[in-house]
Protein backbone atom coordinates (compact mmCIF):
# COMPACT_ATOMS: atom_id res chain seq x y z
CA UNK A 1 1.46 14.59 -23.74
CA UNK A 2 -2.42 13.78 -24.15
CA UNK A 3 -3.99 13.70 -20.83
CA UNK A 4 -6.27 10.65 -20.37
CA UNK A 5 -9.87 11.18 -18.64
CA UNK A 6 -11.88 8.17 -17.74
CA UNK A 7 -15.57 8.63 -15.63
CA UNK A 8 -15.26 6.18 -12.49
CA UNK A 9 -19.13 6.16 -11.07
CA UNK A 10 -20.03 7.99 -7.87
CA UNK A 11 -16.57 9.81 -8.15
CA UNK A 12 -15.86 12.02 -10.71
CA UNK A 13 -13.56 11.98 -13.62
CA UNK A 14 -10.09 10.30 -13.37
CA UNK A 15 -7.36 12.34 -14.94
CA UNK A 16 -3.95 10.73 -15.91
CA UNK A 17 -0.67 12.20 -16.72
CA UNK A 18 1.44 9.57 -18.05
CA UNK A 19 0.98 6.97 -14.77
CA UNK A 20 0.25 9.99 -12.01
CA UNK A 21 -3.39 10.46 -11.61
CA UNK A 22 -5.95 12.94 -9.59
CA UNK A 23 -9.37 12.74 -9.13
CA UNK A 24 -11.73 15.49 -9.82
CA UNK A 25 -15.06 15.80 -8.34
CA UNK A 26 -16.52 19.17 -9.39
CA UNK A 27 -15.68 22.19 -11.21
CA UNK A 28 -17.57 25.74 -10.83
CA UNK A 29 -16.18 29.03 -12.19
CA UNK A 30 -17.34 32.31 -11.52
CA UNK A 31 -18.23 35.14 -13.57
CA UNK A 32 -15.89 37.90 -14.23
CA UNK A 33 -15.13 40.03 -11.29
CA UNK A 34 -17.13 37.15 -8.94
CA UNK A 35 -16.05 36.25 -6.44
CA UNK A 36 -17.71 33.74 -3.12
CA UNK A 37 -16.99 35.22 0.48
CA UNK A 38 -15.79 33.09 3.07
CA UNK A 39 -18.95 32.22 4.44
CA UNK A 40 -19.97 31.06 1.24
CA UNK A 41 -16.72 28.85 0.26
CA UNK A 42 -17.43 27.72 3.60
CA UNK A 43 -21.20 26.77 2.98
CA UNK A 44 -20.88 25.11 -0.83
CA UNK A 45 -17.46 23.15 0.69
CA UNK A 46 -19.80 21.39 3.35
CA UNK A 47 -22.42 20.72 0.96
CA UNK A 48 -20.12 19.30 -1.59
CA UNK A 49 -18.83 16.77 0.85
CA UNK A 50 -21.86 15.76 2.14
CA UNK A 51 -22.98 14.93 -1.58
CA UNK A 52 -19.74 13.06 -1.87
CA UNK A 53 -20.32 11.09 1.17
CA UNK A 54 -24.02 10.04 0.56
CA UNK A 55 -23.02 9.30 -2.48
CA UNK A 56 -20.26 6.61 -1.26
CA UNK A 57 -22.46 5.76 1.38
CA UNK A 58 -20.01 7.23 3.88
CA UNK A 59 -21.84 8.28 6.94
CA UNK A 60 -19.83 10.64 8.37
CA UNK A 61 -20.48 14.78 9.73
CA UNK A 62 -17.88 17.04 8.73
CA UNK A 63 -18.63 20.71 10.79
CA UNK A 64 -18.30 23.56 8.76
CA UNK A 65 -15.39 24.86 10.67
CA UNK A 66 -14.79 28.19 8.86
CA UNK A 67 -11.14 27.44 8.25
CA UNK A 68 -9.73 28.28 4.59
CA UNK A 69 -6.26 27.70 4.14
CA UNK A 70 -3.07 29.55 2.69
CA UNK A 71 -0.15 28.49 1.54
CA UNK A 72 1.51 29.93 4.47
CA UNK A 73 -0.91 27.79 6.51
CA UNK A 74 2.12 25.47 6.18
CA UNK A 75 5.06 26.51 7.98
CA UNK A 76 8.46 24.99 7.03
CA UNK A 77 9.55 22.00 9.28
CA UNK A 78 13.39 22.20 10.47
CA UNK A 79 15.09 18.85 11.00
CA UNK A 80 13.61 17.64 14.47
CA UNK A 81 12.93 14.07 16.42
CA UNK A 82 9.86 12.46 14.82
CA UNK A 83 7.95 9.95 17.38
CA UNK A 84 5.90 6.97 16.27
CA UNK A 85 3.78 5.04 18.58
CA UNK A 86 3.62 1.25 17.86
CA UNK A 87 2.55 -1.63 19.70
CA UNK A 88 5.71 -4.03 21.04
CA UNK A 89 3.93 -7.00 18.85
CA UNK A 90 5.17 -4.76 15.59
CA UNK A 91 8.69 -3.70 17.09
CA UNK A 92 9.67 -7.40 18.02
CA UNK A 93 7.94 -8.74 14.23
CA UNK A 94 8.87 -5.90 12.00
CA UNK A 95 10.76 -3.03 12.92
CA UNK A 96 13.54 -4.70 14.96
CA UNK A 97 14.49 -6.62 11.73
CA UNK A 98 14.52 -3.22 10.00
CA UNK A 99 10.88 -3.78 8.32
CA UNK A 100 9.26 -0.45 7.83
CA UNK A 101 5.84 -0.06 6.28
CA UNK A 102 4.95 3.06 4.52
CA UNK A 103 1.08 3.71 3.53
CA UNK A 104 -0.97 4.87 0.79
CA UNK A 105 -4.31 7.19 0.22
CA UNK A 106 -5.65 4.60 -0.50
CA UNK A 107 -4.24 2.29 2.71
CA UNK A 108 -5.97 5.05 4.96
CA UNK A 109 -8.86 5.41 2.80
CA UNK A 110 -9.66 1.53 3.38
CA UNK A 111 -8.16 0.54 6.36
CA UNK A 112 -10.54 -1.55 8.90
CA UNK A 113 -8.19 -0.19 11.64
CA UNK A 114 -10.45 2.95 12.65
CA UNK A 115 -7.49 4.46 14.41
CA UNK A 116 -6.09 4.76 11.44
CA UNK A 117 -9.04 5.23 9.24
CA UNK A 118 -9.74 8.39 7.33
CA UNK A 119 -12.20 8.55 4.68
CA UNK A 120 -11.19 12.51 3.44
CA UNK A 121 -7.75 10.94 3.21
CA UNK A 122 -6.34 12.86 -0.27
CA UNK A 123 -9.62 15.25 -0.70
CA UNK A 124 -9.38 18.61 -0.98
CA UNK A 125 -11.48 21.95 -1.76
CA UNK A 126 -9.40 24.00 -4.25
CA UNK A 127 -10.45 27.72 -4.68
CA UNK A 128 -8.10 29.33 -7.39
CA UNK A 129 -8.39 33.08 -7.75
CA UNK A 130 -6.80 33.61 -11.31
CA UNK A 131 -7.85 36.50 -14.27
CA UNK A 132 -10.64 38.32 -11.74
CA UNK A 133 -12.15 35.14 -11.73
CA UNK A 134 -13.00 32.33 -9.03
CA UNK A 135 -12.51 28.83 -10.11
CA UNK A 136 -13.32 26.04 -7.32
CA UNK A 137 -12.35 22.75 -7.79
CA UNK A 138 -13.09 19.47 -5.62
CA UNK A 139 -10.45 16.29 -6.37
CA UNK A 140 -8.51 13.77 -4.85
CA UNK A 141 -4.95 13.81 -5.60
CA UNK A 142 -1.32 12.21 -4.11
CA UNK A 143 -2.00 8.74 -5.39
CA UNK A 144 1.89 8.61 -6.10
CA UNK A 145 2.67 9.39 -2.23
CA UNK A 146 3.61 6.76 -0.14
CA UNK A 147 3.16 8.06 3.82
CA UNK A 148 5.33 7.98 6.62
CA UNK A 149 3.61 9.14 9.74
CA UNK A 150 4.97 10.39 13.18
CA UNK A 151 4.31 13.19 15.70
CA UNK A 152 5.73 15.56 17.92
CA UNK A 153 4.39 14.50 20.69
CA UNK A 154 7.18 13.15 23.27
CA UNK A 155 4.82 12.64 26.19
CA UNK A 156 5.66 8.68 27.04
CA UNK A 157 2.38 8.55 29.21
CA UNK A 158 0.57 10.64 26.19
CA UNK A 159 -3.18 9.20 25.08
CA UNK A 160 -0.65 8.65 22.05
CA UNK A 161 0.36 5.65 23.93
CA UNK A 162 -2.86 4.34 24.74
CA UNK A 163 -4.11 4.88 20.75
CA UNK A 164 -1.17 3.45 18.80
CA UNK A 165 0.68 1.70 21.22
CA UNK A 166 3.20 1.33 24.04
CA UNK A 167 6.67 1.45 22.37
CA UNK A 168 7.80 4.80 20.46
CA UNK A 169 9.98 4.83 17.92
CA UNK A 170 12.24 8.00 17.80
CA UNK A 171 13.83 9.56 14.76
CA UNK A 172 16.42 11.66 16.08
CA UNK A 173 16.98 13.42 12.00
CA UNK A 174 13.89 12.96 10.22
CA UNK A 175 15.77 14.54 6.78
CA UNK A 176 18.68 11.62 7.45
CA UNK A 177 16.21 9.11 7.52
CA UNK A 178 13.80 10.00 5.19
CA UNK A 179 16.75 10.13 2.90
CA UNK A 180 17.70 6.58 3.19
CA UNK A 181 14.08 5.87 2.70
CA UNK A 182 13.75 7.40 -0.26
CA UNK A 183 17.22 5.55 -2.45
CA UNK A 184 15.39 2.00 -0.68
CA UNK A 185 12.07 2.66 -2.54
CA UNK A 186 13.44 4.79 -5.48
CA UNK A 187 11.05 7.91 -4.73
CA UNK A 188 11.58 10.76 -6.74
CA UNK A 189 11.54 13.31 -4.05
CA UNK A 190 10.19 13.12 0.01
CA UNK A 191 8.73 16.33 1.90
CA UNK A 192 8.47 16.67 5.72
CA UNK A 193 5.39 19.08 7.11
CA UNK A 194 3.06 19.47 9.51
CA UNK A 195 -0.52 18.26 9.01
CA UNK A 196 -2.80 21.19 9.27
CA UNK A 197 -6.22 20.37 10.79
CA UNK A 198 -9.74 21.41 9.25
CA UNK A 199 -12.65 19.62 8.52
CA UNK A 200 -13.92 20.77 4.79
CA UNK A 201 -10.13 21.25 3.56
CA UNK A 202 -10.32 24.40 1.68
CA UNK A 203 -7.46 25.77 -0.10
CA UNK A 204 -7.01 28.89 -1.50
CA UNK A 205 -4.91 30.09 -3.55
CA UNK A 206 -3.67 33.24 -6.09
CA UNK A 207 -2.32 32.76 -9.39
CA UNK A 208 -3.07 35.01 -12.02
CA UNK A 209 -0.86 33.10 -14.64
CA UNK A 210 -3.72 30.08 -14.35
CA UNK A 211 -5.62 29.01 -16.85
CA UNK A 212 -8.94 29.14 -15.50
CA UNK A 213 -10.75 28.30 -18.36
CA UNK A 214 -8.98 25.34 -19.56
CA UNK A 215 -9.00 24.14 -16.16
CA UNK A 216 -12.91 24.29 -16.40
CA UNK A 217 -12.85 21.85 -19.69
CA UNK A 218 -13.67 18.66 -19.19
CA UNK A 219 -10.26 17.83 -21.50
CA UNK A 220 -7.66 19.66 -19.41
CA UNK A 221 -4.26 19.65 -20.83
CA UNK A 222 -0.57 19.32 -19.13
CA UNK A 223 -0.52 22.06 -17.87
CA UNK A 224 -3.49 22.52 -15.96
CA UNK A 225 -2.67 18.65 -14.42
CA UNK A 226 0.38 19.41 -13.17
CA UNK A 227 -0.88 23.05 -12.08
CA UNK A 228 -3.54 20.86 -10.16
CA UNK A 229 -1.30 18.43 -8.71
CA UNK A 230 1.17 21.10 -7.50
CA UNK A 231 -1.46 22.93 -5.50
CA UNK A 232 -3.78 20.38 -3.61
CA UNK A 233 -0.68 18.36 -2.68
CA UNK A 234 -0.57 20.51 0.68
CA UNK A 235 -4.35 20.01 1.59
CA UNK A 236 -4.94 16.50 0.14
CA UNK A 237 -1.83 15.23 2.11
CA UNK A 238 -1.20 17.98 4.48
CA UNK A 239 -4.71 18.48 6.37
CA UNK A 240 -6.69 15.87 8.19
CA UNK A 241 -10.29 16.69 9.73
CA UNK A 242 -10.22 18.30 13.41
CA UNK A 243 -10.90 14.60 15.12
CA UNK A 244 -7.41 13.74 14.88
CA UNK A 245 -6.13 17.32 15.73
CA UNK A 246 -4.60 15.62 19.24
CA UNK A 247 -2.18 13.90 17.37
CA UNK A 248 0.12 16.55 16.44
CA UNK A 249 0.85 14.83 13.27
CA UNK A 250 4.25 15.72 11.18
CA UNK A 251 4.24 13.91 8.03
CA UNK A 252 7.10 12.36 5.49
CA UNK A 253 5.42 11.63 2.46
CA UNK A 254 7.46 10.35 -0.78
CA UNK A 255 6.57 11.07 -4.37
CA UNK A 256 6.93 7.75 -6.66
CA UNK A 257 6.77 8.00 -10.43
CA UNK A 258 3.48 6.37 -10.75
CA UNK A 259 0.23 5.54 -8.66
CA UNK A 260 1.20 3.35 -5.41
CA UNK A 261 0.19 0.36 -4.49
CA UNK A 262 -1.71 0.19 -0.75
CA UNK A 263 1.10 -0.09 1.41
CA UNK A 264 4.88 -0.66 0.72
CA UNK A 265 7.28 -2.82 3.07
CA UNK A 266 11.24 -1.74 3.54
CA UNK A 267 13.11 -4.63 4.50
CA UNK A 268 16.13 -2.33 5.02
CA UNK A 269 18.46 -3.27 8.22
CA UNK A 270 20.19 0.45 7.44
CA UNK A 271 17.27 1.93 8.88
CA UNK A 272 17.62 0.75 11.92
CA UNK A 273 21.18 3.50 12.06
CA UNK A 274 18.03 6.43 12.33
CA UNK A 275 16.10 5.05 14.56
CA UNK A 276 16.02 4.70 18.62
CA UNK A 277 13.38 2.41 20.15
CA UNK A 278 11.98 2.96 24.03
């Protein structure tokens, strides 16, 4: 399949797959044998994002933290009691008639609601060491993801209270009800992690079987999209800047067949089975 590129000013170049998309900001590749250190991943990550953000007129400081992450930066969530904090206003008008909403990068992107709000939501910092090369990559990608947030947090006086609101919603199996999300929106797959937290969202990775250089073209074929997709789905979903660190964020996110819309509203009474409200 022919991979469609289309320019989208101030942002990069749009890549489609069929009706999946990702975002891609900037491309450098190193020489052979050439690689950055830390420090320096660490230094050309802040100054990409800055760039970004003047460029979108989005006036907000990202530290340079220092943190690159792994793939084992991710450790696997067991099946646990998920807690979402909602005001009683949305219990009584949505969720006790089994009205869920699920969000979008793009919903958190956008939102007014600066509780909510965040701008990096779906950006990430690739760096691929493939071939005894370094190729970094900048995008935004899981534009087919709807979100379902919660948090471990069971403290019923928490500042979680006090943020979201004074009613928690408790998921006693997460995997039971994401489930029974997933047949009522016809996703093709859902995955349950924690969010990782770190400002500049660097993710590194090994794969010698990459292609680096067609990855560097500005016509990238299948299989460097889907190679892309598959590995800044952890950090563009997965990691949030260190602000909202407190919230101790585990997330349920569902892959759809094509780009989402904003948000997405279950009107699902079933749902209420997986749920306890206090």
């Amino acid at each position: 399949m022919t991979i469609k590129r289309v320019f989208e000013q101030y942002r990069g170049f749009r890549y489609f797959n069929d009706k999946v998309s990702i975002l891609v900001k900037a491309i450098s590749l190193t020489k052979k044998d050439v690689s950055l250190t830390n420090k320096q991943l660490t230094s050309y990550g802040q100054a990409l994002l800055e760039f970004f953000n003047s460029m979108q007129g989005i006036d907000i400081r990202h530290e340079n933290d220092g943190i690159i992450l792994k793939p084992e930066s991710f450790p696997k969530v067991e099946d646990q009691t998920l807690f979402k904090y909602v005001p009683e206003s949305i219990v009584k008008t949505y969720i006790s008639k089994g009205i869920f909403q699920l969000g979008s990068i793009n919903f958190y992107r956008q939102t007014e609601n600066k509780k909510i709000q965040d701008k990096l939501e779906g950006y990430s910092n690739l760096v691929i060491n493939a071939d005894h090369r370094q190729l970094n990559i900048t995008l935004t990608s899981g534009f087919n993801f709807y979100i379902f947030c919660g948090t471990s947090c069971s403290n019923l006086d928490s500042q979680m209270n006090k943020k979201f609101g004074e009613k928690v919603i408790q998921i006693p199996n997460i995997i039971a009800f994401a489930k029974a999300v997933q047949k009522s929106i016809g996703a093709i797959r859902f995955y349950i992690n924690r969010v990782q937290y770190a400002d500049l969202k660097i993710y590194h990775i090994n794969d010698n079987s990459f292609d680096v250089e067609s990855a560097a073209s500005p016509d990238i074929n299948e299989k460097v999209f889907k190679s892309l997709y598959n590995y800044s789905f952890l950090p563009s979903l997965y990691v949030k800047p260190s602000g909202f660190s407190p919230e101790q964020e585990i997330r349920i996110v569902f892959e759809m067949p094509r780009d989402t819309k904003k948000i997405i509203r279950i009107s699902n009474k079933g749902l209420l089975d997986y749920i306890q409200i206090k």
